[in-house]
Protein backbone atom coordinates (compact mmCIF):
# COMPACT_ATOMS: atom_id res chain seq x y z
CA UNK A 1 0.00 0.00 0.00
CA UNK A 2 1.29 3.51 -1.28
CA UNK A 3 2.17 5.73 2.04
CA UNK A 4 1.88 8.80 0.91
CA UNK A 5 0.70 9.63 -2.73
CA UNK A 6 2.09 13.44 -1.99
CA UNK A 7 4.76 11.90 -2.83
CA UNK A 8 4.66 11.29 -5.86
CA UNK A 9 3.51 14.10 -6.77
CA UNK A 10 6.36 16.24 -5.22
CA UNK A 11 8.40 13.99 -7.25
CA UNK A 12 7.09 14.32 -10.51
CA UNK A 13 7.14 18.54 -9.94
CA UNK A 14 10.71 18.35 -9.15
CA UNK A 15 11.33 16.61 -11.75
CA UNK A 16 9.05 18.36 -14.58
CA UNK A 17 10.59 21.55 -12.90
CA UNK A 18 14.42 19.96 -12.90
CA UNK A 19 15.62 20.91 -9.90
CA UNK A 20 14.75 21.25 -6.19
CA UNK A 21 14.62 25.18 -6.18
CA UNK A 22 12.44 25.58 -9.54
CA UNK A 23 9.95 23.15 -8.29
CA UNK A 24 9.49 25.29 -4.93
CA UNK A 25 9.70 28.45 -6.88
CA UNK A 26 7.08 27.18 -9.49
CA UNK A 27 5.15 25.28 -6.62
CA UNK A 28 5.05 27.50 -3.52
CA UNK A 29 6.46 24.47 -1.55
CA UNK A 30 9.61 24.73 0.87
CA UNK A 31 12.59 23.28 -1.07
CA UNK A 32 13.89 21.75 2.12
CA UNK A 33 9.77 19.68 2.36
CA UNK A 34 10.67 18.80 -1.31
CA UNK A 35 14.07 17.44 -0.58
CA UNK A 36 12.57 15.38 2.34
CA UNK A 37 9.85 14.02 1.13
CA UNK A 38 11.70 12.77 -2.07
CA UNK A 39 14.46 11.41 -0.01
CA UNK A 40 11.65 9.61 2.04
CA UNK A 41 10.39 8.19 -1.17
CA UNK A 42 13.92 7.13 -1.99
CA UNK A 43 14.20 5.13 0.96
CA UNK A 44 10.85 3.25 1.09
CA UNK A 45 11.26 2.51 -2.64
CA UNK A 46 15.05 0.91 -1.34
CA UNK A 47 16.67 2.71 -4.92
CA UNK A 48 18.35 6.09 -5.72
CA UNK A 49 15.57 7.98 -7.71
CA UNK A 50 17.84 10.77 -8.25
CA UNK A 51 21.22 11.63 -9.11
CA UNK A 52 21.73 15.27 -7.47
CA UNK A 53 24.51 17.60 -7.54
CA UNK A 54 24.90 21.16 -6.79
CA UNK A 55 23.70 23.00 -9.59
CA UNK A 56 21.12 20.66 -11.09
CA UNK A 57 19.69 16.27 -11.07
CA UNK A 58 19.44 13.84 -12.92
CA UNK A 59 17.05 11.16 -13.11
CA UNK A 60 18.43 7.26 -12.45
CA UNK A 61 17.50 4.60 -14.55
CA UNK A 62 15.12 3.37 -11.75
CA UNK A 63 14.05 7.19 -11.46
CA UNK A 64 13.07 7.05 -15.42
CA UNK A 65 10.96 4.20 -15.11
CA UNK A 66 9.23 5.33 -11.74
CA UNK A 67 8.97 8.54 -13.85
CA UNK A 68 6.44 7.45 -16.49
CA UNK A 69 4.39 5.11 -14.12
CA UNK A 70 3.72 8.50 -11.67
CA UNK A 71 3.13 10.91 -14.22
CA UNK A 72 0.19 8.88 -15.38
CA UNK A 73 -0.96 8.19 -11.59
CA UNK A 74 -0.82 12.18 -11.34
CA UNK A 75 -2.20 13.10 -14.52
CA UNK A 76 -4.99 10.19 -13.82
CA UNK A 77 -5.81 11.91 -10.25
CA UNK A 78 -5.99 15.13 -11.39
CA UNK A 79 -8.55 14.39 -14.39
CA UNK A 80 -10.56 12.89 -11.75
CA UNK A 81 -10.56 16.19 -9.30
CA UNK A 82 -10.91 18.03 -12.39
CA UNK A 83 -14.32 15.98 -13.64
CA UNK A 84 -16.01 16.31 -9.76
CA UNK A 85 -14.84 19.67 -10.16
CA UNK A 86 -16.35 20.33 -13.30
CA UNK A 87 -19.84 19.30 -12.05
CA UNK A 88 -20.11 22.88 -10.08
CA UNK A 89 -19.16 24.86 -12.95
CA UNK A 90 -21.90 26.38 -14.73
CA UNK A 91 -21.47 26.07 -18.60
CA UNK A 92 -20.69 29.30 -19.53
CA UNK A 93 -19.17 31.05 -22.80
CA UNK A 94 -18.62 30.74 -26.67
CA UNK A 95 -18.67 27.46 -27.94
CA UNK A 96 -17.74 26.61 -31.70
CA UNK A 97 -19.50 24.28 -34.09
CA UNK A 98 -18.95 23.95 -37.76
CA UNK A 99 -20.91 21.00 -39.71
CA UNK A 100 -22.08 20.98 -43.27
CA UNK A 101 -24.93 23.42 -44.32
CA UNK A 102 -27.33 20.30 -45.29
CA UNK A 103 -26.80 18.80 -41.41
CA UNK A 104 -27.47 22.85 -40.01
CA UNK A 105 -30.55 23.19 -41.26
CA UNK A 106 -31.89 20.04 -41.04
CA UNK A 107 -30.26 18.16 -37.94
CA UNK A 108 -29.55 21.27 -36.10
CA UNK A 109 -32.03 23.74 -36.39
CA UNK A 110 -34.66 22.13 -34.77
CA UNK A 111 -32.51 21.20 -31.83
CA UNK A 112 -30.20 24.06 -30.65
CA UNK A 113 -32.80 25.96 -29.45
CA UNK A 114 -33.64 24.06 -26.56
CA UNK A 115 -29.92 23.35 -25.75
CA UNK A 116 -29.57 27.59 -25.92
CA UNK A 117 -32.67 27.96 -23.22
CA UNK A 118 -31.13 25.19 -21.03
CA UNK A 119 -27.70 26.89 -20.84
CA UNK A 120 -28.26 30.63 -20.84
CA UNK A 121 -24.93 31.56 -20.22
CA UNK A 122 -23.39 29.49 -22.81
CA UNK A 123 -23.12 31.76 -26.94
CA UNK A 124 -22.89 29.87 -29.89
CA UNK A 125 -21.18 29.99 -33.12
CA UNK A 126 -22.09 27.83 -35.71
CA UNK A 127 -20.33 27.81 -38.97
CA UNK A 128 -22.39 25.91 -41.31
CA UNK A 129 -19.83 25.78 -44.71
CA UNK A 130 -19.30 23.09 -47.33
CA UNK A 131 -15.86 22.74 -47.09
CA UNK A 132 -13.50 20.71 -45.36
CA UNK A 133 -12.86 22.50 -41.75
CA UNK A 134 -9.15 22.00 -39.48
CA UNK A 135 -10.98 22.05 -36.56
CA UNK A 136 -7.99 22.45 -34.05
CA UNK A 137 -5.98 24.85 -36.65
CA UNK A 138 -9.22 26.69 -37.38
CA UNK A 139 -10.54 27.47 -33.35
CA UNK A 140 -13.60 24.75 -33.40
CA UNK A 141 -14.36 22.91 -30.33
CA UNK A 142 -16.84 20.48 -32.14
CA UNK A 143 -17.42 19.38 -35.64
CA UNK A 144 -20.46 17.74 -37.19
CA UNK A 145 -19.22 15.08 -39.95
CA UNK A 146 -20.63 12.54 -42.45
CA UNK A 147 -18.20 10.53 -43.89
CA UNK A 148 -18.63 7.06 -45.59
CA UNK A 149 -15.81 6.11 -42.43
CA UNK A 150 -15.04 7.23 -39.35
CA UNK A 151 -12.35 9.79 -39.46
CA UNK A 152 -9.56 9.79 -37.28
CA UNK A 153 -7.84 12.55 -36.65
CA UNK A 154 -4.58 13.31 -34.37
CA UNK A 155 -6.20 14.38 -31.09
CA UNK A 156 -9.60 14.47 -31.55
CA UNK A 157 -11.97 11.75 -30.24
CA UNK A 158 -15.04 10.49 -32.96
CA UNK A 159 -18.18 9.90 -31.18
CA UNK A 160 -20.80 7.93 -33.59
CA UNK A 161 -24.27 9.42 -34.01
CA UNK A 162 -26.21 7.72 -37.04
CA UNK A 163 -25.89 6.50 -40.02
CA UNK A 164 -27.26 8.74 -43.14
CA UNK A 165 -27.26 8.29 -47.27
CA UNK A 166 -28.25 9.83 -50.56
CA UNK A 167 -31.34 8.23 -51.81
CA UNK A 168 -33.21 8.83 -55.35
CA UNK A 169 -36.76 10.87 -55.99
CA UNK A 170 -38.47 12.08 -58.20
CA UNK A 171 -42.50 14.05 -57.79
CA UNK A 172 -45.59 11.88 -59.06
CA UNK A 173 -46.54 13.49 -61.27
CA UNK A 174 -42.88 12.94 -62.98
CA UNK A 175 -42.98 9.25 -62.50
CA UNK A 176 -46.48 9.76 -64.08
CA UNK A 177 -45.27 10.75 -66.95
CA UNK A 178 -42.05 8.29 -67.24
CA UNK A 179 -42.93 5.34 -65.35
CA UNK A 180 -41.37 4.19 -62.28
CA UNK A 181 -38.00 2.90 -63.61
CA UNK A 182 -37.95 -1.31 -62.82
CA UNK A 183 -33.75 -0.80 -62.82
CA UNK A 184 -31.17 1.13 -62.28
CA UNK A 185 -30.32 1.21 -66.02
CA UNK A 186 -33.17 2.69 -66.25
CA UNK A 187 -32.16 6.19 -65.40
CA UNK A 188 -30.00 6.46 -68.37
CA UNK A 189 -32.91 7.68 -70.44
CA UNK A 190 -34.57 9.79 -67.54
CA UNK A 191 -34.18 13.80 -66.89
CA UNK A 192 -32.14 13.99 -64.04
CA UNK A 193 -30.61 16.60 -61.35
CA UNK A 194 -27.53 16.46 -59.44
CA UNK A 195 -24.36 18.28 -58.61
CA UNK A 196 -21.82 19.15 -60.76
CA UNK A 197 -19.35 16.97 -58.53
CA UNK A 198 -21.04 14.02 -59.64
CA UNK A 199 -20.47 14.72 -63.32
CA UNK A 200 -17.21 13.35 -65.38
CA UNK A 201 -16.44 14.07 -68.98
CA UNK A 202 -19.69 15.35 -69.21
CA UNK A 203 -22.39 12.58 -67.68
CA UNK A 204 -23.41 12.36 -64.36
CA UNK A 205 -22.68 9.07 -62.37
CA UNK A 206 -23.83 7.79 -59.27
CA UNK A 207 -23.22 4.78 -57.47
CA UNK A 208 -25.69 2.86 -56.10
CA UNK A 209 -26.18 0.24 -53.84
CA UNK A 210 -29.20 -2.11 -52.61
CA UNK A 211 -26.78 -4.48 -49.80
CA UNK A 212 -25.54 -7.04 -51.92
CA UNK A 213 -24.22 -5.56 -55.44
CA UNK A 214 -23.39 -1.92 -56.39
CA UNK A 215 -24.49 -0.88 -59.86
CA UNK A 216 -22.84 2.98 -61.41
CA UNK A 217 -25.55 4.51 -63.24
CA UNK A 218 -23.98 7.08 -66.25
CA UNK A 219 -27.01 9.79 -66.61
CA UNK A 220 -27.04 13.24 -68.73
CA UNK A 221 -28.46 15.92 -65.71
CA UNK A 222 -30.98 18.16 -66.86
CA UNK A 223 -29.80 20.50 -63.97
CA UNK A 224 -26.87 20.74 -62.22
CA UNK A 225 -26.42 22.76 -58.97
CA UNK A 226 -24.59 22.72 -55.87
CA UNK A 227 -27.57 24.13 -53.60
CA UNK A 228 -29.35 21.03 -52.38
CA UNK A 229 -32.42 23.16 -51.46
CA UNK A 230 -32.51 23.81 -55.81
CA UNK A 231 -32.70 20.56 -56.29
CA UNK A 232 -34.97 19.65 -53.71
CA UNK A 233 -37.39 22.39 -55.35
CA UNK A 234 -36.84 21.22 -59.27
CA UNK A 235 -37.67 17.88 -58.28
CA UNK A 236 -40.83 18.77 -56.48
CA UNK A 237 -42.14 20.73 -59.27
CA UNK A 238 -41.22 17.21 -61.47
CA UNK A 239 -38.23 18.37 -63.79
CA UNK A 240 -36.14 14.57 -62.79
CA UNK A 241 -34.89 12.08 -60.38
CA UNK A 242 -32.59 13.12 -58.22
CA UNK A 243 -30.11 11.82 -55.62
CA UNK A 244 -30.26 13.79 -52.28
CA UNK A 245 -29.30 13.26 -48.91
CA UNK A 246 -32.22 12.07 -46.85
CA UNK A 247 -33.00 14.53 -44.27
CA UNK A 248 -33.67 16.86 -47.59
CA UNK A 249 -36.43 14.85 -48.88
CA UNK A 250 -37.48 13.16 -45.94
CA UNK A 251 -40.46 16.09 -45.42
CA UNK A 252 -41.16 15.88 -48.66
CA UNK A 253 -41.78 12.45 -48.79
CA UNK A 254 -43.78 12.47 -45.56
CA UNK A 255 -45.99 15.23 -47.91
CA UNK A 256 -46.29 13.01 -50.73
CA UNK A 257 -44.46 15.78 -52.87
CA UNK A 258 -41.79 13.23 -54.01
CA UNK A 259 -41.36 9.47 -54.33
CA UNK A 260 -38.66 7.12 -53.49
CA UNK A 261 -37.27 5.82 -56.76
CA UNK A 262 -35.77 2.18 -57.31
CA UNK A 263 -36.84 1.76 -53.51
CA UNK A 264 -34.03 -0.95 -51.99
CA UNK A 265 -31.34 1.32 -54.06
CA UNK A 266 -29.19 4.01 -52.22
CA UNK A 267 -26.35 5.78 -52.41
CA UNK A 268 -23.57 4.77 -49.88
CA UNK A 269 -24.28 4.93 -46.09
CA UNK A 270 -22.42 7.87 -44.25
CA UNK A 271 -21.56 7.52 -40.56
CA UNK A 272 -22.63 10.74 -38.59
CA UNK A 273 -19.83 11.87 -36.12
CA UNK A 274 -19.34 14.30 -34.00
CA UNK A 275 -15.49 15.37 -33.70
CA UNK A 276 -13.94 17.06 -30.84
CA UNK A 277 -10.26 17.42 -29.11
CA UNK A 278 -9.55 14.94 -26.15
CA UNK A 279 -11.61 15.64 -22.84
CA UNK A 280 -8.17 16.71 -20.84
CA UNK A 281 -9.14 20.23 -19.73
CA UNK A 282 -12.25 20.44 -21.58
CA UNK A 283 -14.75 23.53 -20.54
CA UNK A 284 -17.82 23.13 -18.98
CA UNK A 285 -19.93 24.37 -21.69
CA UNK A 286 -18.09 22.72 -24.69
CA UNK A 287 -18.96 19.18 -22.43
CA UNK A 288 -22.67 20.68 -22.05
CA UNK A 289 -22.99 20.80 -25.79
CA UNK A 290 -21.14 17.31 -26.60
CA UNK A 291 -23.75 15.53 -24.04
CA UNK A 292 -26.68 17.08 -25.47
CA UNK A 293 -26.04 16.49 -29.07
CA UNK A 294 -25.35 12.47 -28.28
CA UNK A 295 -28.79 12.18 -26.89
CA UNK A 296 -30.93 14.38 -28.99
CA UNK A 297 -29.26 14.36 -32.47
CA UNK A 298 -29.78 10.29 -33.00
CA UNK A 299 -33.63 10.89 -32.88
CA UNK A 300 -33.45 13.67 -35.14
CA UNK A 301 -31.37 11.93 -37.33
CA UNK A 302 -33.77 8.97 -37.28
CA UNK A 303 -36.67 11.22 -37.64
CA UNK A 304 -35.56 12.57 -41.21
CA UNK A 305 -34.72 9.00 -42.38
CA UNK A 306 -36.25 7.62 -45.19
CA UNK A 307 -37.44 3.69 -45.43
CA UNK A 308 -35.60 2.60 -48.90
């Protein structure tokens, strides 16, 4: 059983602080209780920890190993005050989310409000862009990602949310008019609307899947546009098929102002993430905000799903 866990501690400052008179300087503790207590760790342990002189020390070979196995015991206690500590801290402050525009207004809008009433000392920024986003580099304490993995990122944990994917529609009235196609060949003679991202050498191509085979359609867009909410309203008013995220048509769907297409065929599943750096130190309010969107954004996600 450890005697004393001061200790250790007093021996990991001198250390981090190299010497006896930095770590009292830095610390506010007497260099002579420093010196003792060390010394008493020296002698219960039955090894030389340190190798002192008068100017400076240096740490033993046993000292290097007892080193590394204390600094995580003192780094591990001092999470732990600092998590029971947290807990009467009111979250408080700017916090910083960026996420794709698509996932703002459709994931996010409905939500933040109620996190905002529960936390009224807590201001938000969030930076809803379509482009890829350093979070540390670029000041963010949270992202919002779809991805068809994953990411993982050099300190920054990924927390799992939902799963999401593109999936095809056109209005009735359109597949009035055409017919419901029976394949996904089909398409190739259809009007259709996507983004110019999904267009080489001049025809559009998605790929589709249905859980057991994936099939690359080659289409010529009648439309092309970047603004989801364009293509949303063209295929409404029955100008194509389109491919669109689901929480975009999911309302519309629900309305009967668009159909599922080739129902069983998707575009690829993207895992919903949130992103954020490692908990060490973390604020109160940045924590608030992590919490809340693992509970409420699954259901939201879930609730602008579409059955394919």
């Amino acid at each position: 059983m450890i005697e004393d866990l001061n200790d250790l501690q007093y021996f990991v400052l001198v250390v981090r602080n190299k010497g006896f008179t930095a770590a009292s300087k830095a610390s506010g503790i007497e260099k002579t209780r420093l010196s003792r207590r060390v010394a008493a760790l020296e002698s219960r342990l039955g090894v030389r920890l340190l190798n002192r002189t008068t100017r400076q020390i240096a740490l033993t070979d046993a000292g290097t190993r007892f080193y590394s196995q204390c600094l995580a015991v003192v780094e591990g206690a001092q999470s732990a005050y600092d998590s029971v500590a947290d807990l009467s801290r009111e979250p408080a402050g700017m916090v910083r989310l960026t996420c794709p525009q698509v996932m703002a207004q459709t994931y996010l809008a409905p939500i933040l409000p109620s996190y905002l009433a529960l936390h009224p000392k807590v201001r938000l920024e969030l930076n809803a862009v379509d482009r890829e986003v350093n979070v540390i580099e670029e000041g963010f304490d949270l992202a919002l990602r779809a991805r068809p993995q994953i990411e993982e990122t050099a300190g920054l944990v990924a927390r799992r949310l939902g799963l999401a994917r593109r999936v095809l529609v056109a209005s009735p009235a359109f597949l009035d008019s055409y017919g419901q196609p029976a394949s996904p060949a089909d398409l190739r003679i259809l009007d259709t609307l996507c983004r110019p991202g999904d267009v080489h050498d001049g025809r559009g191509r998605w790929l589709l899947q249905n859980g057991e085979s994936d099939y690359l359609v080659t289409h010529t867009p009648r439309l092309l546009s970047d603004d989801l909410r364009v293509q949303l309203e063209a295929a409404i008013h029955g100008l194509g098929v389109t491919l669109l995220p689901e929480p975009i048509v999911s309302l519309a769907v629900q309305r009967g102002q668009l159909n599922l297409v080739l129902p069983g065929w998707a575009g690829a599943e993207h895992v919903i993430h949130l992103l954020y750096p490692k908990p060490k130190g973390m604020l109160p309010s940045v924590r608030s905000l992590i919490d809340y969107l693992s509970i409420h954004l699954p259901a939201s996600i879930q609730e602008r799903s579409v059955t394919v």
